[in-house]
N, C-alpha and C. Protein backbone atom coordinates (compact mmCIF):
# COMPACT_ATOMS: atom_id res chain seq x y z
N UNK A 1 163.74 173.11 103.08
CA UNK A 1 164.73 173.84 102.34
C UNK A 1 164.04 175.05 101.69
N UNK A 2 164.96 176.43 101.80
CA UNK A 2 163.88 177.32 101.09
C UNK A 2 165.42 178.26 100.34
N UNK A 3 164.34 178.12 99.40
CA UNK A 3 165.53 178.94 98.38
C UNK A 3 165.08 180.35 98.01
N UNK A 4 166.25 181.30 97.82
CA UNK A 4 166.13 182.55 97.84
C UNK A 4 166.56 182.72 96.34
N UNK A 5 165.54 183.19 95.97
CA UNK A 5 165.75 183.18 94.07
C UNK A 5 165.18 184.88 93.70
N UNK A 6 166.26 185.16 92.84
CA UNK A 6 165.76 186.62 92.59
C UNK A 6 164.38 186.64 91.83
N UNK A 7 163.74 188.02 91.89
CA UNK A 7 162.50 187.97 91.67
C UNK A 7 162.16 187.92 90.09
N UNK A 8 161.22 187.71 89.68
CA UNK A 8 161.28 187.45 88.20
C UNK A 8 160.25 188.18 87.42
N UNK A 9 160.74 189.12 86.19
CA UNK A 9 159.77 189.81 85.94
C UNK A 9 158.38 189.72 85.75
N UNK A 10 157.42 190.65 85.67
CA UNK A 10 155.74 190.37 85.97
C UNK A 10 155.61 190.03 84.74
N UNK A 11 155.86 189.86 83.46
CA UNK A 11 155.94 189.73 82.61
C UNK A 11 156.40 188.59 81.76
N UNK A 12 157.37 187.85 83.11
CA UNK A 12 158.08 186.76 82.42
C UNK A 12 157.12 185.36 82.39
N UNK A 13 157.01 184.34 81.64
CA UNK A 13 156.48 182.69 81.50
C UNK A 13 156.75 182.21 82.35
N UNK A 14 155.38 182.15 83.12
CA UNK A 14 155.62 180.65 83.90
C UNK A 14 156.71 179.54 84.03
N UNK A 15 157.48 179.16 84.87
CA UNK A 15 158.22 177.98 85.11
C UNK A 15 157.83 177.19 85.86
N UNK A 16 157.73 175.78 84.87
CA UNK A 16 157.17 174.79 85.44
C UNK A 16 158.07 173.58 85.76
N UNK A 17 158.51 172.99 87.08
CA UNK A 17 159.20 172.09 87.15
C UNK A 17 158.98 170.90 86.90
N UNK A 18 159.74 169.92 86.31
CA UNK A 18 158.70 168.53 86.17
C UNK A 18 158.40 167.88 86.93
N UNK A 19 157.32 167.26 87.48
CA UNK A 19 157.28 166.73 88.25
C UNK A 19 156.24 167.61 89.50
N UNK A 20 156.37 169.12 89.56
CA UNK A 20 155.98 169.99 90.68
C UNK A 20 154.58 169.92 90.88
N UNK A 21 153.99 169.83 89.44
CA UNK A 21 152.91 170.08 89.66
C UNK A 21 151.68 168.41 90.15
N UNK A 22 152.43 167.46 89.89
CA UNK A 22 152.12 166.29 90.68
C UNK A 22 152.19 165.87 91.93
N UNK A 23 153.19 166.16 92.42
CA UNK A 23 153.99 166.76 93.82
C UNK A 23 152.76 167.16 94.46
N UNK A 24 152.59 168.57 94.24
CA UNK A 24 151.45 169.38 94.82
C UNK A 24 150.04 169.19 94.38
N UNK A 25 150.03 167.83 93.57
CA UNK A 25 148.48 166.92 94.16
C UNK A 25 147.62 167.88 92.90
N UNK A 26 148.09 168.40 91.53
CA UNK A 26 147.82 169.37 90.94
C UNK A 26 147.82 168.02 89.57
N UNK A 27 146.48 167.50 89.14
CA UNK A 27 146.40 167.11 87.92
C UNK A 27 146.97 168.22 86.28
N UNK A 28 147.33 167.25 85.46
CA UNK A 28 148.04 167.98 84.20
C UNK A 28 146.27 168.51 83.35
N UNK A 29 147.01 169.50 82.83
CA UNK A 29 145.66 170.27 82.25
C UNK A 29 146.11 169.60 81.01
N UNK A 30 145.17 169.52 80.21
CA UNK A 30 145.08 168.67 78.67
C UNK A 30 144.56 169.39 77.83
N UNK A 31 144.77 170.09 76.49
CA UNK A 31 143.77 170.92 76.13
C UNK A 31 142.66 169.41 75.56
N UNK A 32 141.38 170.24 75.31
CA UNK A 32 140.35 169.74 75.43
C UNK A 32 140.31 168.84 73.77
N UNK A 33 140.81 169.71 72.54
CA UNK A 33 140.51 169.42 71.42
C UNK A 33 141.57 168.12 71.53
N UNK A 34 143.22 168.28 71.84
CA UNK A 34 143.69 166.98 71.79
C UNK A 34 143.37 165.87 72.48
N UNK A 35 142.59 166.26 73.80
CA UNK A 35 142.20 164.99 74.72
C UNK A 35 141.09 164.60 73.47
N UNK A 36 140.20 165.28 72.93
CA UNK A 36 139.15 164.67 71.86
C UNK A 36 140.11 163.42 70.86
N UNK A 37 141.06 163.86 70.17
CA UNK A 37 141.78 163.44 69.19
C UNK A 37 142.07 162.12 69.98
N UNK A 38 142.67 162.23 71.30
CA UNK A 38 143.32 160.70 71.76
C UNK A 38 142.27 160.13 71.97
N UNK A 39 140.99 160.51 72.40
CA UNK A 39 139.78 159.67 72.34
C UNK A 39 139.38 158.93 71.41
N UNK A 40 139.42 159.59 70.33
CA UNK A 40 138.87 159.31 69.19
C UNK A 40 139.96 158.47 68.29
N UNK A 41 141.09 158.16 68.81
CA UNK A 41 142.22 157.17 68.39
C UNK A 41 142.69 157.96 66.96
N UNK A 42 142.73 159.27 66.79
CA UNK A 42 143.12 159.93 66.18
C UNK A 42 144.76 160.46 66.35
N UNK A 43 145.50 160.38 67.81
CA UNK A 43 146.06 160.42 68.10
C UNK A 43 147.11 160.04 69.15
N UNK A 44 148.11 158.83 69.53
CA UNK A 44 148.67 158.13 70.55
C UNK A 44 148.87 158.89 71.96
N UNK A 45 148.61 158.93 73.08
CA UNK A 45 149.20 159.57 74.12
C UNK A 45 151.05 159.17 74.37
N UNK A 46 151.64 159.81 74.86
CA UNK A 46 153.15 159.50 75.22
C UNK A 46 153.03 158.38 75.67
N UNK A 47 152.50 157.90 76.99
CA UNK A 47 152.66 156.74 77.30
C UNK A 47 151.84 155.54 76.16
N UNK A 48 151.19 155.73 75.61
CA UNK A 48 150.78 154.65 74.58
C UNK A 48 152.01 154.69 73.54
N UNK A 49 152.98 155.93 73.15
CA UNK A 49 153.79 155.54 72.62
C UNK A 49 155.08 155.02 72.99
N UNK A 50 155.06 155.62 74.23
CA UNK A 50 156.39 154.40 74.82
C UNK A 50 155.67 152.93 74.65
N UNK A 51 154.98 152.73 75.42
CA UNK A 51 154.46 151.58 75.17
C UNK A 51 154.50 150.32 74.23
N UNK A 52 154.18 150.95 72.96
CA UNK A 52 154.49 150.83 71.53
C UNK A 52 155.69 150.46 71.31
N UNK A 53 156.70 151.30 71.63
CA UNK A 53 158.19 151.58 71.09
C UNK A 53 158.76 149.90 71.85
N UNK A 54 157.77 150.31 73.03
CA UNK A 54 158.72 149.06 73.97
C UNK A 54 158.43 147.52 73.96
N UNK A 55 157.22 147.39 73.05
CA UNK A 55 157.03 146.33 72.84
C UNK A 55 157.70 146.23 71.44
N UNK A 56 157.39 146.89 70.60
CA UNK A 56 158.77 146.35 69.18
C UNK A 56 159.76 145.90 69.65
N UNK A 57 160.29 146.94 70.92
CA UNK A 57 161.84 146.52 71.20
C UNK A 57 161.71 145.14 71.66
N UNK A 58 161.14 144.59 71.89
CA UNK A 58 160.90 143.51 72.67
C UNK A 58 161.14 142.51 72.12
N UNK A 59 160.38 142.32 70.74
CA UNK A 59 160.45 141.33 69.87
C UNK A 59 161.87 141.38 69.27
């Protein structure tokens, strides 16, 4: 399938689809200082907080 999408200014932000950049075998960039923070249990990742959420729900 190829889609014909008008062109978008040189100027305009990146669009990122969800999902696209997994698709195309393209790991998520992390900045470096928050990957430190989740290391350092300074801070939950999303999936540690679903996680979380879903075991309360549980009980």
């Amino acid at each position: 399938m190829i889609l014909h999408l008008p062109p978008m200014p040189t100027d305009a932000p990146p669009v990122i689809v969800p999902g696209l950049l997994t698709a195309l075998g393209v790991t998520r960039r992390v900045d470096p200082d928050f990957q430190a923070s989740i290391d350092g249990g300074f801070t939950e990742s999303f999936e540690d907080y679903c996680n979380r959420i879903s075991q309360k729900e549980a009980k």
